[in-house]
Protein backbone atom coordinates (compact mmCIF):
# COMPACT_ATOMS: atom_id res chain seq x y z
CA UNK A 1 -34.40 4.52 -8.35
CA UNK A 2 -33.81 3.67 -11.92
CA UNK A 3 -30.05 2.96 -13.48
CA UNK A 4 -28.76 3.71 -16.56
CA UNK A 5 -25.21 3.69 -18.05
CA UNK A 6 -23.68 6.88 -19.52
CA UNK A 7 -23.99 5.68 -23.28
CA UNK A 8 -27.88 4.99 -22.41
CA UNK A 9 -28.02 8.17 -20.65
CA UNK A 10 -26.70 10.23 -23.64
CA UNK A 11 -29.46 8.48 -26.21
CA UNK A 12 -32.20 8.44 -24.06
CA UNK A 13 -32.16 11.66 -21.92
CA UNK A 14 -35.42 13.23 -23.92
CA UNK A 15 -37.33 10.20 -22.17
CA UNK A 16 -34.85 10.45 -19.09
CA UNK A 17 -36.03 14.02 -18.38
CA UNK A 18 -40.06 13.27 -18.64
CA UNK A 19 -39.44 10.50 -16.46
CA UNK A 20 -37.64 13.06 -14.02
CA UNK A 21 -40.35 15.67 -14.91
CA UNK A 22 -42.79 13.19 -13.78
CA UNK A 23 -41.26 13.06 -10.10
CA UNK A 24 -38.51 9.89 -10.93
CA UNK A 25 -34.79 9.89 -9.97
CA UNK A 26 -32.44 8.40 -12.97
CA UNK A 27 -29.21 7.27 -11.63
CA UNK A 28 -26.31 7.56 -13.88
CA UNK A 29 -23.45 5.08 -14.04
CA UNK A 30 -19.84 4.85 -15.30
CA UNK A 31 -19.16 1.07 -15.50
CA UNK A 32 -21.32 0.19 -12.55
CA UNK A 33 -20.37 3.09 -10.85
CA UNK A 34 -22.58 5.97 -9.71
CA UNK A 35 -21.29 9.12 -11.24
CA UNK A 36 -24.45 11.59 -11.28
CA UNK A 37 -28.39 11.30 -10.53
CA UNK A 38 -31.03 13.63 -12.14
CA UNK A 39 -33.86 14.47 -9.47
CA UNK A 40 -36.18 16.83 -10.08
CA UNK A 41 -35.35 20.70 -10.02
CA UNK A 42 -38.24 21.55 -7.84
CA UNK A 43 -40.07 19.59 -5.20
CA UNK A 44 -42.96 17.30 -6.06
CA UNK A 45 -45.41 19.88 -4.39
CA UNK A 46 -44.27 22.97 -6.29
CA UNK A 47 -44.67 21.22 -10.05
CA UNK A 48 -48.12 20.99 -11.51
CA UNK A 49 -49.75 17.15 -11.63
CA UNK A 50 -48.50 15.92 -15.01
CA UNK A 51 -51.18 16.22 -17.76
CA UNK A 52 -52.81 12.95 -19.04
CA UNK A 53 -50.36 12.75 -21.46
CA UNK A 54 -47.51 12.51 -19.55
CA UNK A 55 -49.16 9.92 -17.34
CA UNK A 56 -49.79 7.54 -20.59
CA UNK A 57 -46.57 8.43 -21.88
CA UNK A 58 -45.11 7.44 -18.44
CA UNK A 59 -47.26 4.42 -18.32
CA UNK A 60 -46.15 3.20 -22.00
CA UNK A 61 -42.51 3.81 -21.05
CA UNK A 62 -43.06 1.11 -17.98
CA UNK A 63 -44.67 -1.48 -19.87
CA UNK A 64 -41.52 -1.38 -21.86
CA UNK A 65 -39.40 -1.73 -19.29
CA UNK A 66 -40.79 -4.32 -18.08
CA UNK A 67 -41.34 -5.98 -21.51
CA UNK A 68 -37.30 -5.87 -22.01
CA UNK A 69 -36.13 -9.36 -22.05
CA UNK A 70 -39.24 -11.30 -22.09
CA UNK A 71 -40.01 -13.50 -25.09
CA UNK A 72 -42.09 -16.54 -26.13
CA UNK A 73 -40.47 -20.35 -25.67
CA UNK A 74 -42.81 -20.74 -28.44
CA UNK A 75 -43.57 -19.48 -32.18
CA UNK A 76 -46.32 -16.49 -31.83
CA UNK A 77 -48.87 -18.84 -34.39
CA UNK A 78 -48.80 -21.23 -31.94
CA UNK A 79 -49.23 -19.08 -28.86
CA UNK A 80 -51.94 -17.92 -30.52
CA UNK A 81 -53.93 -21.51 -31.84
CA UNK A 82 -53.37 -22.86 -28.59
CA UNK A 83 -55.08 -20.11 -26.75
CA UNK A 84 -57.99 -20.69 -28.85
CA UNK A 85 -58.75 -24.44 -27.61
C-alpha cells in the first residue's frame, strides 16, 4: 500500500484517485501517522478493466516512482562516451 503525507495528498490527489481508480490503496499520513486511506468505492470485479490509457498512465506514474532519488555518480556526457567503448 502506497504512503503519502497530507501536504502530498492535497497536490497530488488528481493522480491519487487514477491510481485508486486503477484498483490501488493510498494511505494518508499526518506526521507518520495514518489518518485516512482511499480504496476503491466499488470492488475490483464490479469496475470495468482500465482502458489502455490508464494502464500507460499507471505504468508512467511507476517508473517515476521508482526513478525518485536515483541519480548518476557521474556527468550524463560521460555516462554516455563511456557506454560507447
Amino acid at each position: 500500500m502506497k504512503q503519502v503525507a497530507v501536504f502530498e495528498a492535497k497536490t497530488r490527489l488528481s493522480e491519487l484517485l487514477d491510481e485508486v481508480e486503477a484498483g490501488a490503496e493510498v494511505l494518508i499520513t499526518r506526521r507518520g501517522t495514518a489518518v485516512a486511506r482511499l480504496v476503491p468505492a466499488e470492488p475490483r470485479s464490479a469496475r470495468p478493466a482500465p482502458s489502455r490509457k490508464q494502464r500507460v498512465a499507471q505504468a508512467l506514474r511507476s517508473l517515476a516512482e521508482l526513478r525518485r532519488g536515483v541519480t548518476l555518480d557521474l556527468p550524463l556526457r560521460q555516462a554516455i562516451d563511456s557506454g560507447r567503448d
